[in-house]
N, C-alpha and C. Protein backbone atom coordinates (compact mmCIF):
# COMPACT_ATOMS: atom_id res chain seq x y z
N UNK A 1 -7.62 15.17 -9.13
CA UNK A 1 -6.50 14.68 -8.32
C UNK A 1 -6.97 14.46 -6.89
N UNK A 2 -6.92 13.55 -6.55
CA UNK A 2 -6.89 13.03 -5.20
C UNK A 2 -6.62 14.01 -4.10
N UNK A 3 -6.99 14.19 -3.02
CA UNK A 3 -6.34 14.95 -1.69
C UNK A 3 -5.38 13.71 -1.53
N UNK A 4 -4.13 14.84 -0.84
CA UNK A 4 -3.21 14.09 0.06
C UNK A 4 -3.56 13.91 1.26
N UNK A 5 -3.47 12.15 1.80
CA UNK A 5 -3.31 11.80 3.11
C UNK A 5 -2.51 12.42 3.90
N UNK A 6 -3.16 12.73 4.84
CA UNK A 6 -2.15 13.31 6.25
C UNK A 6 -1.66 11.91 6.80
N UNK A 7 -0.45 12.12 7.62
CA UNK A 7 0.10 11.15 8.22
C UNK A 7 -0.71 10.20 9.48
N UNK A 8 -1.49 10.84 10.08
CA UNK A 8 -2.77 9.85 10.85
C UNK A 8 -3.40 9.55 9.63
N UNK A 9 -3.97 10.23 8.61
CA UNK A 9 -4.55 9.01 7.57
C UNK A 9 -3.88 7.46 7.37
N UNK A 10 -3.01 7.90 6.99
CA UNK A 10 -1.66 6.75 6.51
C UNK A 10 -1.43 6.03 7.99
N UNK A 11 -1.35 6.31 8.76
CA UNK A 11 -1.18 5.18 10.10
C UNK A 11 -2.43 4.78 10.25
N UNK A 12 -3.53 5.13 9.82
CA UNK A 12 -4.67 4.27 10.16
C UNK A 12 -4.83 3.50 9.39
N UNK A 13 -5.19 4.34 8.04
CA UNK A 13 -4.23 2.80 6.99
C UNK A 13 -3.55 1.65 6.89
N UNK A 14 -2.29 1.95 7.78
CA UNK A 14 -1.60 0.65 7.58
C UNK A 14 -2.08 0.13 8.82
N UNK A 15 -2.58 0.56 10.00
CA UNK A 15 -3.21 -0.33 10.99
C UNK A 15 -4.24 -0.82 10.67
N UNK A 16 -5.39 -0.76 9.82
CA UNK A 16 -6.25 -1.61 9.24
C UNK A 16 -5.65 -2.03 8.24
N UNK A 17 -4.77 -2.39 7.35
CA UNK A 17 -4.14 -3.09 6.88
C UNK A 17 -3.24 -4.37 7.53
N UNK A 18 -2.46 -4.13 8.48
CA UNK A 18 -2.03 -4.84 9.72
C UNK A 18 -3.13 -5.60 10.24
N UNK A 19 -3.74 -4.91 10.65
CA UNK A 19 -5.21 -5.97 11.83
C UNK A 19 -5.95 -6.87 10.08
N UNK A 20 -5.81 -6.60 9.25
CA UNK A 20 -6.51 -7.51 8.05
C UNK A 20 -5.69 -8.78 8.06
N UNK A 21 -4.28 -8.76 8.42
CA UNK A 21 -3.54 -10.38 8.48
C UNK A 21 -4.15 -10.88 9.75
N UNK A 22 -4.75 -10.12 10.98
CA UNK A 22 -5.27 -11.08 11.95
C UNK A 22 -6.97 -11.52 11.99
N UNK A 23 -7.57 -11.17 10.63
CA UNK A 23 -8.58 -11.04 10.94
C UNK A 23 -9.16 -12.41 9.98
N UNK A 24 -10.98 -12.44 10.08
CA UNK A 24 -11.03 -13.74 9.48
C UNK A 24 -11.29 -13.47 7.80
N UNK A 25 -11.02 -12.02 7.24
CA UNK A 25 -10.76 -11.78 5.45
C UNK A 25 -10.00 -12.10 5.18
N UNK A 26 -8.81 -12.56 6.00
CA UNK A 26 -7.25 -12.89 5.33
C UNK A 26 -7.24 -14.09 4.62
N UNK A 27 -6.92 -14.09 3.17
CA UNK A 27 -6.76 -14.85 2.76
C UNK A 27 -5.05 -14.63 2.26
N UNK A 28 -4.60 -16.33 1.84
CA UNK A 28 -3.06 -16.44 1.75
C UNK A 28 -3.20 -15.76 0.43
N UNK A 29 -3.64 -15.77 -0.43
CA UNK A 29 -3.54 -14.95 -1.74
C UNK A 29 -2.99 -14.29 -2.29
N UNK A 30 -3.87 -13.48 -1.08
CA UNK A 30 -3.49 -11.81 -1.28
C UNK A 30 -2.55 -11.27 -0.55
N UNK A 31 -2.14 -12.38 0.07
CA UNK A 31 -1.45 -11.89 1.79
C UNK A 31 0.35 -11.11 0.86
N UNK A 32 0.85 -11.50 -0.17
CA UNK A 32 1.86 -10.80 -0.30
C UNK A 32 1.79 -9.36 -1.46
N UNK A 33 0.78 -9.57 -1.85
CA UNK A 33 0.61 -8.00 -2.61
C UNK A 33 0.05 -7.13 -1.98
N UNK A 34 -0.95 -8.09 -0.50
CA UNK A 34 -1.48 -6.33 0.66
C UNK A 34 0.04 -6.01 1.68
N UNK A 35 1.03 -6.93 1.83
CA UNK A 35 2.15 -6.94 2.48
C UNK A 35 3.01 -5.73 1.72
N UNK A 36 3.12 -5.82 0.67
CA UNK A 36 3.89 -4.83 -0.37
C UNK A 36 3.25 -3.62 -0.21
N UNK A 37 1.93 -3.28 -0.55
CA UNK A 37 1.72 -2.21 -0.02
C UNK A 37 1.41 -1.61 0.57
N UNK A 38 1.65 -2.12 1.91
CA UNK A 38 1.82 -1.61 3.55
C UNK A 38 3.15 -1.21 3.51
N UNK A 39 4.21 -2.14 3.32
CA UNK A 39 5.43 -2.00 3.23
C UNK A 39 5.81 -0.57 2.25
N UNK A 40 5.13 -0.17 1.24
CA UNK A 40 5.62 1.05 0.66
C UNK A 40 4.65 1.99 1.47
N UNK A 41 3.53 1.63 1.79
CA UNK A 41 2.94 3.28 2.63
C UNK A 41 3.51 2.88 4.14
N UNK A 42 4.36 2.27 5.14
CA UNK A 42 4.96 2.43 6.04
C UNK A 42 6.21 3.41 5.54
N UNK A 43 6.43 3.41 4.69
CA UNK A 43 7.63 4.06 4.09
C UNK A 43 7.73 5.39 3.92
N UNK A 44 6.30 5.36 3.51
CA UNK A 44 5.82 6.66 2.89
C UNK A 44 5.23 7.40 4.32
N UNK A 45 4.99 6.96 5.27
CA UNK A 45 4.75 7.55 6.98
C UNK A 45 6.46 7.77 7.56
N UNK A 46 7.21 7.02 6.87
CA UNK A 46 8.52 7.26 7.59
C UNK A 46 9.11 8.58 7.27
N UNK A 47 8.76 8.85 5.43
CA UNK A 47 9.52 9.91 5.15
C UNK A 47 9.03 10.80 5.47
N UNK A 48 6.93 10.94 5.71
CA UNK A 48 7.08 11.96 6.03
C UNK A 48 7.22 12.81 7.48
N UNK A 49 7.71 11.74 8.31
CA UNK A 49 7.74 11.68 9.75
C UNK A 49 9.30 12.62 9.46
N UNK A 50 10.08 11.77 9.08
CA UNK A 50 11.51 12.54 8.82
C UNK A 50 11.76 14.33 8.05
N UNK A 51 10.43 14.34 7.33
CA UNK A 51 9.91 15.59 6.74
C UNK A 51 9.55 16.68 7.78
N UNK A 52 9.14 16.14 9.00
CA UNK A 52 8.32 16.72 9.92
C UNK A 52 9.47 16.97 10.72
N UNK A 53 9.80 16.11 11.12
CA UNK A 53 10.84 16.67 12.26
C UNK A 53 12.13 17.41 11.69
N UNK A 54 12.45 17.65 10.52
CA UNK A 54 12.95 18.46 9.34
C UNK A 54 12.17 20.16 10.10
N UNK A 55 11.30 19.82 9.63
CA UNK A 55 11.14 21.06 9.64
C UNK A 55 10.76 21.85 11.35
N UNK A 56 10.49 20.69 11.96
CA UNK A 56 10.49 21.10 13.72
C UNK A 56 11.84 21.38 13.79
N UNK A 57 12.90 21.24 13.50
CA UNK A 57 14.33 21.56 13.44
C UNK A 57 14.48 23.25 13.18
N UNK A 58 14.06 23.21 11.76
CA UNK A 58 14.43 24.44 10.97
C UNK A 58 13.16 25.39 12.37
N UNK A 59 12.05 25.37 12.48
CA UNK A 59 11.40 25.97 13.23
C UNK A 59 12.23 26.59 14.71
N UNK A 60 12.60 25.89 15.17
CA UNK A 60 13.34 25.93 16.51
C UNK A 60 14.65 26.48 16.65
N UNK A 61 15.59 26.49 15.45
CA UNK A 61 16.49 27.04 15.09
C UNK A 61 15.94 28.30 15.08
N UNK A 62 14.91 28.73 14.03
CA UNK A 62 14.21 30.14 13.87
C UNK A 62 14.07 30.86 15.40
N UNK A 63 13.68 30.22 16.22
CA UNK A 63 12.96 30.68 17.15
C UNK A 63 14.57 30.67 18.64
N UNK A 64 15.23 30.11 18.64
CA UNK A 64 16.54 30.29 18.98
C UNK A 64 17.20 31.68 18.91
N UNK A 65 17.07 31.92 17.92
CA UNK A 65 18.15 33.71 17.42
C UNK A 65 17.88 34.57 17.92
């Protein structure tokens, strides 16, 4: 099984994914199936951004009482 990407993995990811539509590999081809899955691992940086500050919540609450 694979290691899980940390969330700077995954943003570097989709930023070399991103800079690949400005660069001279881009071809129209491919341009909507590498679009799709940027579009699901931006997604997948969102939730776990929302995961994170989840739990910076619950942390701070802790530390409140």
């Amino acid at each position: 099984m694979p290691a899980k990407k940390n969330v700077s993995d995954k943003i570097a990811e989709l930023k070399e994914g991103v800079d690949w539509f400005y660069s001279e590999d881009f071809k129209l081809e491919d341009a909507s199936d590498k679009y799709k899955k940027l579009t699901e691992l931006a997604k997948e940086i969102e939730k776990d951004l929302a995961e994170m500050k989840n739990d910076i919540k619950v942390i701070e609450e802790d530390f409140s009482k």
